[in-house]
C-alpha atoms as a PDB file:
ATOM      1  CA  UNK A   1       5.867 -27.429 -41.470  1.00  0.00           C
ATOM      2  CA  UNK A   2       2.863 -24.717 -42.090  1.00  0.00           C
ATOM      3  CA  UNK A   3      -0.231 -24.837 -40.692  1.00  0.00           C
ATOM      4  CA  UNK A   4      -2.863 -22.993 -42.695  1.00  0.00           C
ATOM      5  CA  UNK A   5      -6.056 -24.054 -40.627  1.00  0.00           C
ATOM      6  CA  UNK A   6      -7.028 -24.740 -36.998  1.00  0.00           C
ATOM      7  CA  UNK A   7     -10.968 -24.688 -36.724  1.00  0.00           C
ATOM      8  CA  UNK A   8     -13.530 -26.048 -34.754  1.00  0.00           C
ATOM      9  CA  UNK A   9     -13.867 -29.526 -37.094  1.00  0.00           C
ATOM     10  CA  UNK A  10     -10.750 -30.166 -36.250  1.00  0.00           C
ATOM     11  CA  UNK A  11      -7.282 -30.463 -38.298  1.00  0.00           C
ATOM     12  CA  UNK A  12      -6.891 -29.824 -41.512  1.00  0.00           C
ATOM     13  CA  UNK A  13      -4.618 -29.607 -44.550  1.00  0.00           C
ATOM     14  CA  UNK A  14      -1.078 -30.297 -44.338  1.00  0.00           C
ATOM     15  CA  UNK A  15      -1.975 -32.260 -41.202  1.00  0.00           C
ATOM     16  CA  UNK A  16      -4.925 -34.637 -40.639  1.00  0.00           C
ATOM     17  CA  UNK A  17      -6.764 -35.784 -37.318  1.00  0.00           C
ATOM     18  CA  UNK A  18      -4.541 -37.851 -35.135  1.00  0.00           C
ATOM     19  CA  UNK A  19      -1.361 -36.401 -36.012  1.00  0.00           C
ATOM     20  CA  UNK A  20       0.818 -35.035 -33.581  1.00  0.00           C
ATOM     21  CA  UNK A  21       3.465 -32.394 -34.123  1.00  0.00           C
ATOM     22  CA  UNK A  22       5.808 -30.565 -31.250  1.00  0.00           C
ATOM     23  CA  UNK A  23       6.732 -28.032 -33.797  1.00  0.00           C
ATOM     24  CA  UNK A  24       4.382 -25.108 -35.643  1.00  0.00           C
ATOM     25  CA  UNK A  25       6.663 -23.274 -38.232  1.00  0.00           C
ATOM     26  CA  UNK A  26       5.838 -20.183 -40.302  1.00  0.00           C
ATOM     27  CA  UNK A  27       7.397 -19.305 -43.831  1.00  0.00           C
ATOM     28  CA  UNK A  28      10.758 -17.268 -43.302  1.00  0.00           C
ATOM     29  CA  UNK A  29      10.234 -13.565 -42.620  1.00  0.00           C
ATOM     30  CA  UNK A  30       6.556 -14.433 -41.613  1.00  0.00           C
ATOM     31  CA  UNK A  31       3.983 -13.977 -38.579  1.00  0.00           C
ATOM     32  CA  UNK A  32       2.659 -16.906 -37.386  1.00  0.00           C
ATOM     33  CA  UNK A  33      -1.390 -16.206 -36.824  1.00  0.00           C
ATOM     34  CA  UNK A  34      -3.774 -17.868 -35.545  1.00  0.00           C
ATOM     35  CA  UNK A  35      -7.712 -17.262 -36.252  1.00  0.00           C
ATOM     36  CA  UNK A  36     -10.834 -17.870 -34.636  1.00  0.00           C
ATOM     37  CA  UNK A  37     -13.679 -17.490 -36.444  1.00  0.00           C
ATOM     38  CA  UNK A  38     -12.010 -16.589 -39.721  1.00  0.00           C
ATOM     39  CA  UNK A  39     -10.447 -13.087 -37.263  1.00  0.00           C
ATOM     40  CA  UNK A  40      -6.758 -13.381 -36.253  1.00  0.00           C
ATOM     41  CA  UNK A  41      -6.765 -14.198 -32.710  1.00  0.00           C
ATOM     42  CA  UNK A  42      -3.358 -14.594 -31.957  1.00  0.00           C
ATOM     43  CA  UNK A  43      -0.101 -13.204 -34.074  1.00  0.00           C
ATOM     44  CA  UNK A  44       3.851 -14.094 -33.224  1.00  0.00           C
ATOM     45  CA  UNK A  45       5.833 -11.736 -35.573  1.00  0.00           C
ATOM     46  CA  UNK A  46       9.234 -12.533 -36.389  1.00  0.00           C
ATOM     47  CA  UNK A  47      11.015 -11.273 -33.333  1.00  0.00           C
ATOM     48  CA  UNK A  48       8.780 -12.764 -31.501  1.00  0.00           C
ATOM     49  CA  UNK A  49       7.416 -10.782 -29.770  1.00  0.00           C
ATOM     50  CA  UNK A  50       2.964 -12.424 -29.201  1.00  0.00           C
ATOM     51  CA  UNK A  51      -0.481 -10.430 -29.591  1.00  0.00           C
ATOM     52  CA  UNK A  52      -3.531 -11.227 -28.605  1.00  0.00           C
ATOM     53  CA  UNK A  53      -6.558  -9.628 -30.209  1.00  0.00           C
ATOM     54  CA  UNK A  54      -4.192  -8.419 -32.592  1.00  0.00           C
ATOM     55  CA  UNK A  55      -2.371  -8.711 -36.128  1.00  0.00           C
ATOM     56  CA  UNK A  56       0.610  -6.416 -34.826  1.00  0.00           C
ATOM     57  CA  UNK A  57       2.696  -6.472 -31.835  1.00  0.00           C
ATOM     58  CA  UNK A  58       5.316  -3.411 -32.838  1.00  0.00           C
ATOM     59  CA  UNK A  59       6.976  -1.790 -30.004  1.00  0.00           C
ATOM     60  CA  UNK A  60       4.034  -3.024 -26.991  1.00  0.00           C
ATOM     61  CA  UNK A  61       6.323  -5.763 -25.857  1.00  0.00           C
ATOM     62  CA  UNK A  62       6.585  -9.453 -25.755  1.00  0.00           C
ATOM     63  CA  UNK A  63       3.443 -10.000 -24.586  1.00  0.00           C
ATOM     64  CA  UNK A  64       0.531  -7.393 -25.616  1.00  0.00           C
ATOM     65  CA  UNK A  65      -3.395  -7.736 -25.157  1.00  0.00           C
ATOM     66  CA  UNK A  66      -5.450  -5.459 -27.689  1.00  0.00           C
ATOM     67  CA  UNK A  67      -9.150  -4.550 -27.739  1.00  0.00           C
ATOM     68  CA  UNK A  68     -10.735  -4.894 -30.512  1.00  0.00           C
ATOM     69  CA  UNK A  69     -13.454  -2.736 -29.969  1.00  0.00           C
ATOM     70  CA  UNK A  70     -14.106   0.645 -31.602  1.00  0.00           C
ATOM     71  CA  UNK A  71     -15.094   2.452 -28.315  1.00  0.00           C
ATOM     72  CA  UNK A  72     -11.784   1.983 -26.772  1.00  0.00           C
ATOM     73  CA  UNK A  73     -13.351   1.093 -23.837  1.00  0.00           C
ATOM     74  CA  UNK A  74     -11.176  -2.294 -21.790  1.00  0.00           C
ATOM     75  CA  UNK A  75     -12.876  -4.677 -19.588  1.00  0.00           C
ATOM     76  CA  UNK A  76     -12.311  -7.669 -18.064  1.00  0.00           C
ATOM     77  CA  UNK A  77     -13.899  -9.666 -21.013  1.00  0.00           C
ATOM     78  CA  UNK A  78     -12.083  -7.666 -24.103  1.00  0.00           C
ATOM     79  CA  UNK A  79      -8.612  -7.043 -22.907  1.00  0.00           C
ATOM     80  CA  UNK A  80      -8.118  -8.588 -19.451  1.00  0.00           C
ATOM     81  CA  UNK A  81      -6.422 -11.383 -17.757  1.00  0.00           C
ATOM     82  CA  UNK A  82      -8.210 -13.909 -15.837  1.00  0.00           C
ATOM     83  CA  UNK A  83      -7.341 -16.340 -13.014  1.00  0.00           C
ATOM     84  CA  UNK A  84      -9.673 -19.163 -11.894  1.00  0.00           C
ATOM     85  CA  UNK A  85      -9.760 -21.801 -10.038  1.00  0.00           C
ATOM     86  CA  UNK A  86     -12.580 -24.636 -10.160  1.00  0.00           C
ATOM     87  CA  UNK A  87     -13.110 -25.234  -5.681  1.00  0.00           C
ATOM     88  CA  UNK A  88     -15.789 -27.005  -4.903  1.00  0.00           C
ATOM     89  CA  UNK A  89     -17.796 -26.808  -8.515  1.00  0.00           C
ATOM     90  CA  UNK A  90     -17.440 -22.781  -8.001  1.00  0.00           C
ATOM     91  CA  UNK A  91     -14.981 -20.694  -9.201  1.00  0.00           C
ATOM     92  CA  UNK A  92     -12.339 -18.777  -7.055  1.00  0.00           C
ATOM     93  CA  UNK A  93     -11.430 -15.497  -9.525  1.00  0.00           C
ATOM     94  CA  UNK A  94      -8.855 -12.590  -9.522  1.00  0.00           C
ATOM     95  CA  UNK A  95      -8.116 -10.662 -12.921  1.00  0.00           C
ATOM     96  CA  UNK A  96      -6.050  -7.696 -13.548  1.00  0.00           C
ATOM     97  CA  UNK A  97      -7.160  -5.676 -16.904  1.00  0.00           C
ATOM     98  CA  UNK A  98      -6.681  -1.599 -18.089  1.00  0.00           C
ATOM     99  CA  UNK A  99      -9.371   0.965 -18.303  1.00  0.00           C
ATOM    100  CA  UNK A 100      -9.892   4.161 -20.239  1.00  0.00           C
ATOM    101  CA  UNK A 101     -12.645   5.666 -22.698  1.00  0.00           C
ATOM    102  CA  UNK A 102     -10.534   7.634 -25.090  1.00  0.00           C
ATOM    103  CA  UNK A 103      -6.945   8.786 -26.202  1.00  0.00           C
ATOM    104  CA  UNK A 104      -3.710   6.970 -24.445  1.00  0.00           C
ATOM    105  CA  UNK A 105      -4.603   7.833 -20.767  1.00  0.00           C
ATOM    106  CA  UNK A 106      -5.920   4.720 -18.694  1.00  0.00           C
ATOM    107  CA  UNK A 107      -5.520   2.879 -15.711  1.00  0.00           C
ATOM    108  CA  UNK A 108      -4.915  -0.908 -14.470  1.00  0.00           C
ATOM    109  CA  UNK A 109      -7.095  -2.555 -12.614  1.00  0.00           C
ATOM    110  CA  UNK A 110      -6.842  -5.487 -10.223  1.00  0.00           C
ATOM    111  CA  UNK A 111     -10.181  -7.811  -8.888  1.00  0.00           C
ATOM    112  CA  UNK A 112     -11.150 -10.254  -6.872  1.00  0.00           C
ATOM    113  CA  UNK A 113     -14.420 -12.076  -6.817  1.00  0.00           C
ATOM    114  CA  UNK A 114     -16.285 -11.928  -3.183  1.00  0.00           C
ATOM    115  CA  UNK A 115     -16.174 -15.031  -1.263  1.00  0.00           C
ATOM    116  CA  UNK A 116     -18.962 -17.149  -1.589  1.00  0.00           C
ATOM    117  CA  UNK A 117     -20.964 -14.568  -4.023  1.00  0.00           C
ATOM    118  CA  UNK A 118     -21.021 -17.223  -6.751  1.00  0.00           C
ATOM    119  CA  UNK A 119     -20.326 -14.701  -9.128  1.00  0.00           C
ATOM    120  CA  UNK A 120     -17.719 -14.896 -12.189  1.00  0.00           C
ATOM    121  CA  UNK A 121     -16.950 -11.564 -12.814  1.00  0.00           C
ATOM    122  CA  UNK A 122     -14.786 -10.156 -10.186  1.00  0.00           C
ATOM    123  CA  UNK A 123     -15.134  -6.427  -8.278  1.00  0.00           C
ATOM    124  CA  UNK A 124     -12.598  -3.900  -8.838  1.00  0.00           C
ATOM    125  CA  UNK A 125     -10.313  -3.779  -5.708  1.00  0.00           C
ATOM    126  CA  UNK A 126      -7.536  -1.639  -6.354  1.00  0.00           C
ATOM    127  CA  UNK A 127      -6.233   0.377  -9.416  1.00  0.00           C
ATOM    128  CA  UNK A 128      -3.176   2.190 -11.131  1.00  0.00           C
ATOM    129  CA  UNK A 129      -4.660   5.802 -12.546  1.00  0.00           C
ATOM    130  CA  UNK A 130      -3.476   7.734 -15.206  1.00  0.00           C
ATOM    131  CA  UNK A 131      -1.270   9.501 -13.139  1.00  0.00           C
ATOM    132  CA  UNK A 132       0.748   6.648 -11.255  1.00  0.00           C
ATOM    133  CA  UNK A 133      -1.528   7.316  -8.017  1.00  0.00           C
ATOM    134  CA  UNK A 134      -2.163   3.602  -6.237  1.00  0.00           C
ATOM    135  CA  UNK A 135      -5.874   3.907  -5.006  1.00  0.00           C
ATOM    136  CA  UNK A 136      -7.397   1.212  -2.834  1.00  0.00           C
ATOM    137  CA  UNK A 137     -10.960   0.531  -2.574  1.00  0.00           C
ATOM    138  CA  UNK A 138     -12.009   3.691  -4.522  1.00  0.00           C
ATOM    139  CA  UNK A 139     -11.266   4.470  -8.213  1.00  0.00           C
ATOM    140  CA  UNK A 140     -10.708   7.865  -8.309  1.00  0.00           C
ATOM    141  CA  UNK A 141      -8.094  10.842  -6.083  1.00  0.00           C
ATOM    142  CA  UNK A 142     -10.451  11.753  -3.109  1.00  0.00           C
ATOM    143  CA  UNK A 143     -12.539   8.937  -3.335  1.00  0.00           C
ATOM    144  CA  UNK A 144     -12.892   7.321   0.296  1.00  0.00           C
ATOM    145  CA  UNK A 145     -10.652   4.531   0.345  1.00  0.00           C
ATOM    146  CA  UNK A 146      -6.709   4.045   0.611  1.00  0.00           C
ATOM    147  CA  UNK A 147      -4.875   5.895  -1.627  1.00  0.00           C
ATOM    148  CA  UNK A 148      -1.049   6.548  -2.419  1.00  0.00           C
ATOM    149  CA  UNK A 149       0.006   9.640  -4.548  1.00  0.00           C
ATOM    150  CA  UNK A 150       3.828  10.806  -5.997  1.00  0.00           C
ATOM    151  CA  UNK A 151       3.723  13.139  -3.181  1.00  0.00           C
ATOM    152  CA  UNK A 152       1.917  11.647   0.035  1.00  0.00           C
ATOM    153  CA  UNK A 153      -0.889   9.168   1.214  1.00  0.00           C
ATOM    154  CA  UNK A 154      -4.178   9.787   1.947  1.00  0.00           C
ATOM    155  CA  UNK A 155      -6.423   7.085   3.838  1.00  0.00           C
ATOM    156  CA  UNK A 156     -10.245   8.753   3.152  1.00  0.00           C
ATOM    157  CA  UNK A 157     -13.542   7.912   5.319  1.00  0.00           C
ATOM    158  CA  UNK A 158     -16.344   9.145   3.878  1.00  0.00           C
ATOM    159  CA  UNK A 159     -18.226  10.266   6.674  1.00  0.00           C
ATOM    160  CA  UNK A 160     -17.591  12.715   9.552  1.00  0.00           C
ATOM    161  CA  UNK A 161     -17.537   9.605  12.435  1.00  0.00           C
ATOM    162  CA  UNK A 162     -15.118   7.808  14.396  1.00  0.00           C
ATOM    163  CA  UNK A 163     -12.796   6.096  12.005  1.00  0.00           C
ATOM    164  CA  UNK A 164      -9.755   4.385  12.949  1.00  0.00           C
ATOM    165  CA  UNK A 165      -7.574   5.393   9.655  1.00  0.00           C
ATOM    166  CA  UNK A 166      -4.582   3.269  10.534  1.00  0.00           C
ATOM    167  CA  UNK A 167      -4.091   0.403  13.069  1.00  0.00           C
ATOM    168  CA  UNK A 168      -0.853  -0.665  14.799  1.00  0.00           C
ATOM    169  CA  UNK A 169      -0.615  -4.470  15.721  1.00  0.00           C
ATOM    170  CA  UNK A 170       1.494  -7.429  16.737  1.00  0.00           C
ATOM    171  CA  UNK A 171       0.410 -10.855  16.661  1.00  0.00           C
ATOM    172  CA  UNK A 172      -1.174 -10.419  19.997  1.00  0.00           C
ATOM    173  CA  UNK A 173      -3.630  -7.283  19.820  1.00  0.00           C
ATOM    174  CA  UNK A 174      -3.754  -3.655  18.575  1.00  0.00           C
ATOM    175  CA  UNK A 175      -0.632  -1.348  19.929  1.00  0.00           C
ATOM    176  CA  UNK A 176      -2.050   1.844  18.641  1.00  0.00           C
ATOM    177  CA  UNK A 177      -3.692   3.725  16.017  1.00  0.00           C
ATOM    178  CA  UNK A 178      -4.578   6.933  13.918  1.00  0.00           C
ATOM    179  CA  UNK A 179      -8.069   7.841  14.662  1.00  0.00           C
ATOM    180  CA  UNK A 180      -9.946  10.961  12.695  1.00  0.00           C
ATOM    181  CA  UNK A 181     -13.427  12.054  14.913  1.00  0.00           C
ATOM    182  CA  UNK A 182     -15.326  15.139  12.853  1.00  0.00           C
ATOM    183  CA  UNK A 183     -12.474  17.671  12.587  1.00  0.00           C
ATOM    184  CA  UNK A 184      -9.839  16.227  14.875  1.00  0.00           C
ATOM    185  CA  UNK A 185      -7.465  13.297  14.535  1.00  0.00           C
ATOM    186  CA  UNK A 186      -5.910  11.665  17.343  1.00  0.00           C
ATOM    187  CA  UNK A 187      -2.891   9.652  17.504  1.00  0.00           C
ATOM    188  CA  UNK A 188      -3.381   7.161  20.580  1.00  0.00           C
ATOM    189  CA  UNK A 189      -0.843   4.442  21.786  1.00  0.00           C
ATOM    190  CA  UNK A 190      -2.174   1.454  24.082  1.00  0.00           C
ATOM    191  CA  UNK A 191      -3.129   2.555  27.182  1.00  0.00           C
ATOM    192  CA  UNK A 192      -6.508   1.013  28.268  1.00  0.00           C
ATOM    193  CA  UNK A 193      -6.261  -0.273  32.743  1.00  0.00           C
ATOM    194  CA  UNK A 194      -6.606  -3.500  31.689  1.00  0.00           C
ATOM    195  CA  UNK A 195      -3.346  -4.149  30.036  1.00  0.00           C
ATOM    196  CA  UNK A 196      -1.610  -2.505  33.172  1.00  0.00           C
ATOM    197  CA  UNK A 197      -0.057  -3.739  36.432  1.00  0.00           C
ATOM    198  CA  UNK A 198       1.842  -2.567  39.483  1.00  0.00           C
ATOM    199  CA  UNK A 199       0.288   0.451  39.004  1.00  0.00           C
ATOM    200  CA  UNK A 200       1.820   3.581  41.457  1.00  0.00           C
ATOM    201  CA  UNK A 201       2.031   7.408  41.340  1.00  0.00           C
ATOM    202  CA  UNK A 202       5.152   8.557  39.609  1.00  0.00           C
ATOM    203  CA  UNK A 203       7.682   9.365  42.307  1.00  0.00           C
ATOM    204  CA  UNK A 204      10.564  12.099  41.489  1.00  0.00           C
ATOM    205  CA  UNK A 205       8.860  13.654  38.738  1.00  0.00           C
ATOM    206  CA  UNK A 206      10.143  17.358  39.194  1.00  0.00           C
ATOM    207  CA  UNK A 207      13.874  15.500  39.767  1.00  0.00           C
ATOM    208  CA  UNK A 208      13.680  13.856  36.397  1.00  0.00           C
ATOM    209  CA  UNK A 209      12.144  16.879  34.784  1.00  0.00           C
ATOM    210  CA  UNK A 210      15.592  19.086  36.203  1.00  0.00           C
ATOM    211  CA  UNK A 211      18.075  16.520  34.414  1.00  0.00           C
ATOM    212  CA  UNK A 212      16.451  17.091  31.153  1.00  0.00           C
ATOM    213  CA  UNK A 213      18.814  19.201  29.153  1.00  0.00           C
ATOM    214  CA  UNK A 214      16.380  21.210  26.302  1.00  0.00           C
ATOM    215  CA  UNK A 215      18.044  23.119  23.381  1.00  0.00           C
ATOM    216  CA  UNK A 216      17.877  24.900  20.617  1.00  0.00           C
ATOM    217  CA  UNK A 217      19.784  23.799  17.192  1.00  0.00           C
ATOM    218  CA  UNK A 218      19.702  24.226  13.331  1.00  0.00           C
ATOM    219  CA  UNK A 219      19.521  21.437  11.427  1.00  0.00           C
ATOM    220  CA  UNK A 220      22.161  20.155   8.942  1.00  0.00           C
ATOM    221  CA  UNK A 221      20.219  19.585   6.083  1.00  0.00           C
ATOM    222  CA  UNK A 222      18.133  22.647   5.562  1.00  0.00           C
ATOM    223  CA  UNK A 223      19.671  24.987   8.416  1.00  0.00           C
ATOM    224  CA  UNK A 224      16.135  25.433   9.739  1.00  0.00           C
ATOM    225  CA  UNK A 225      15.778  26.427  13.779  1.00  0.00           C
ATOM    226  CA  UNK A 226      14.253  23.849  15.889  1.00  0.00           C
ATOM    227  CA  UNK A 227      13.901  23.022  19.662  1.00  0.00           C
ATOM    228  CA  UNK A 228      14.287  19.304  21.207  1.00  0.00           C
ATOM    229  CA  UNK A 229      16.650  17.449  22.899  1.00  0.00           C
ATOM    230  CA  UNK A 230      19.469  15.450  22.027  1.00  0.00           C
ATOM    231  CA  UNK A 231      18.597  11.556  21.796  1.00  0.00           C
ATOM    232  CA  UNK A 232      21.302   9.979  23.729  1.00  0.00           C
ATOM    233  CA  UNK A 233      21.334  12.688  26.404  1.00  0.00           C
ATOM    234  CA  UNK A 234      17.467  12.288  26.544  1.00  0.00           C
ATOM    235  CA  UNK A 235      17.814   8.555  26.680  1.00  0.00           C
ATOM    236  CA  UNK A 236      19.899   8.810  29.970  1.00  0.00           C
ATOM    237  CA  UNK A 237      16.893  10.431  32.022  1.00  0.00           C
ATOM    238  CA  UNK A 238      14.346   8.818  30.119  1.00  0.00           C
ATOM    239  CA  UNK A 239      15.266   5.934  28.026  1.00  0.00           C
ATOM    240  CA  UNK A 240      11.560   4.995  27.116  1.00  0.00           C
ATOM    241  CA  UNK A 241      11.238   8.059  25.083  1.00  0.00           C
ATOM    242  CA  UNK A 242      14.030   7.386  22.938  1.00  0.00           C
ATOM    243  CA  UNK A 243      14.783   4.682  20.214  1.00  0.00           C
ATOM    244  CA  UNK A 244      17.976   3.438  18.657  1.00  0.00           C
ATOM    245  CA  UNK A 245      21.446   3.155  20.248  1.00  0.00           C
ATOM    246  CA  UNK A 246      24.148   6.288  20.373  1.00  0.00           C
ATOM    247  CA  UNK A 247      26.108   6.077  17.361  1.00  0.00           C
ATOM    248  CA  UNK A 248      24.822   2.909  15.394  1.00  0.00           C
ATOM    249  CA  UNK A 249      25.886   1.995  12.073  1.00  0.00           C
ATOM    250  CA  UNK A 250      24.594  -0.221   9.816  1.00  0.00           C
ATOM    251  CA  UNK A 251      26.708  -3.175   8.090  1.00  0.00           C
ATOM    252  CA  UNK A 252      27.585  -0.732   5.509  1.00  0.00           C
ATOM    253  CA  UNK A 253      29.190   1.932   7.434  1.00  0.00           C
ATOM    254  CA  UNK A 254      25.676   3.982   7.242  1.00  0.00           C
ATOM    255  CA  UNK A 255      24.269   5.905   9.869  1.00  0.00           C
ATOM    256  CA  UNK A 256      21.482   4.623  11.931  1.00  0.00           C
ATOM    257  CA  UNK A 257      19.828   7.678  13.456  1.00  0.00           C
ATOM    258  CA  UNK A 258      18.445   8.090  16.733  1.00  0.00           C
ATOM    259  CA  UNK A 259      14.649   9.520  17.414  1.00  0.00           C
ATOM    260  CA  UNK A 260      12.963  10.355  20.364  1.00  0.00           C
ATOM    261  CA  UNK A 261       8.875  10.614  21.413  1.00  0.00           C
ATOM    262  CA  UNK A 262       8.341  13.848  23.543  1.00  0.00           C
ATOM    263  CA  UNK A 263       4.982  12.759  24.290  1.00  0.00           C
ATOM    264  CA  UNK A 264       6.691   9.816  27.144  1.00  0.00           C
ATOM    265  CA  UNK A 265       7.808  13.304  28.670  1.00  0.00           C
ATOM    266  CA  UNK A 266       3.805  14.558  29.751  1.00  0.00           C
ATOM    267  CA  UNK A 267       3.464  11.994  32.661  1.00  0.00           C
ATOM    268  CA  UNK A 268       6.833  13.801  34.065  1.00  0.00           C
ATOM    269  CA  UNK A 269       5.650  17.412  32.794  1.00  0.00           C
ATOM    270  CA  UNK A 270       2.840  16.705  34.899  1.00  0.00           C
ATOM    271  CA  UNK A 271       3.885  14.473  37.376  1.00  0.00           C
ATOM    272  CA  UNK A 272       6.475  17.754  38.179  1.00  0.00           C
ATOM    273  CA  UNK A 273       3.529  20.279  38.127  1.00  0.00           C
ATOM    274  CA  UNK A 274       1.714  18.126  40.871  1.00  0.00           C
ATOM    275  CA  UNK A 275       5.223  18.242  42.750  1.00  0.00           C
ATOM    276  CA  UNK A 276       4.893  21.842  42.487  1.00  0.00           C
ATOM    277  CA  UNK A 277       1.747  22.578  43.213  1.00  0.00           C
ATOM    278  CA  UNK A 278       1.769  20.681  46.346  1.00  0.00           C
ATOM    279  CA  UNK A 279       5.108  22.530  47.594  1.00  0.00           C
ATOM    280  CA  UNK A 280       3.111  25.536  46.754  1.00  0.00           C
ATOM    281  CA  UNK A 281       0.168  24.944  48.670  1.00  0.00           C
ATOM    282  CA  UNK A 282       2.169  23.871  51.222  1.00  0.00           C
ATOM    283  CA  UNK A 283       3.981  27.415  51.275  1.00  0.00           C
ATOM    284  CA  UNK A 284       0.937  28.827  51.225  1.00  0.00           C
ATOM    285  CA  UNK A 285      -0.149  27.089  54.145  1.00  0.00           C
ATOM    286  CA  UNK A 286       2.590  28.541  56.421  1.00  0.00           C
ATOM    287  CA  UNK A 287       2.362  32.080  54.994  1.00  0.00           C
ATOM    288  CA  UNK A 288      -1.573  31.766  56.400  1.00  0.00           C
ATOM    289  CA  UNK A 289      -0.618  29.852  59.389  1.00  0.00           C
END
């Protein structure tokens, strides 16, 4: 069966109003279009393959959106998809649609409507660029925001302030975080008096210290001098400062490495200079005696 004409006064010739059909068929080797408005609106060629705004859908894919527009320019409206939802006699919106002004480079963009801004066209929240960089909350590299590049991250305030860049959390409260203030950034792990009990000096600082067996190495992969400890002897004196278990595997026979934090080893560091210090004085006492 061929359908030559869907319009806005309803069915017409082959089929007539009230007839119902489960099946629309184009002629053999043929596109099946349909038109709005007397302009094709919709095209399935013959391997299927669907356009929308489009006569042709060559080697886009099985789905393709085009804009019609001479300006090349995409929005929402000409070449986007659209998600709604009709809550409460508003609607709820998210759409995802491409951008660019000229030539083959553009960028995808995903929106969300704010929430209770009674507005149908929703803000851009995060896009795709041109250059496979993943930028939140800005729309362009350098632009302050979240963004992710083929070579790093960058999270961007746009001031000189206090800004807390990332946060660390469990389900109970903040664990620590990445703070930039002006030129310096701080990395800072819980540590506020009110999260603390039994609180006592640290005894047997300049003991713990003497155990601690530094070295130097070369690592495997580049053959590159460094200067650390080994995790599992580490762990021994120290086993907050290291992480993992000596040896682990994973279920496929993979290495699970061990790492360590050096910075659990300043309360000792100094802990074992206060030792000192006291001996010292105390040396210095008799000497003057």
């Amino acid at each position: 069966m061929a359908v030559s004409t869907i319009d806005s006064s309803g069915l017409t010739s082959p089929l007539t109003s009230g007839v119902t059909t489960n099946t629309v068929t184009s002629a053999a080797a043929t596109a099946l279009t349909l038109q709005s408005a007397g302009t094709t609106a919709i095209t399935v060629d013959t391997s299927q393959n669907v356009s929308i705004g489009s006569a042709t859908n060559t080697t886009y894919g099985k789905l393709s959106v085009f804009n019609a527009q001479s300006d090349g320019n995409q929005t929402i409206a000409n070449s986007g998809i659209l998600f709604a939802n009709s809550v409460g006699g508003q609607f709820a919106q998210a759409a995802i649609w491409p951008f660019g002004s000229s030539g083959f480079a553009g960028a995808l963009l995903f929106g969300t409507s704010p929430s209770g801004s009674g507005t149908f066209t929703p803000t851009e929240r995060m896009r795709i660029d041109s250059s496979g960089n993943l930028l939140v909350g800005n729309s362009s590299v350098g632009g302050t925001g979240w963004s992710m590049y083929p070579t790093g991250y960058a999270i961007t305030n746009g001031s000189t302030s206090t800004f807390t860049h990332i946060s660390f959390q469990t389900s109970s409260s903040q664990k620590g975080y990445i703070q930039t203030v002006g030129a310096t950034t701080n990395y800072n792990g819980s540590s506020d008096y009110r999260l603390k009990k039994n609180v006592t000096p640290l005894p047997n600082a300049l003991q713990t210290i003497a155990q601690l067996k530094p070295v130097k190495f070369n690592w495997i992969e580049d053959n590159s001098v460094a200067y650390s400890f080994i995790a599992h002897e580490l762990q021994e004196v120290v086993p907050q400062a290291v992480g993992g278990t000596k040896d682990e595997v994973d279920e496929n026979g993979n290495p699970v490495y061990q790492g360590i934090d050096q910075s659990k080893l300043v309360c000792f560091l100094t802990a074992a200079i206060q030792e000192l210090k006291a001996e010292l004085d105390e040396l210095k006492a008799k000497v003057n005696a």
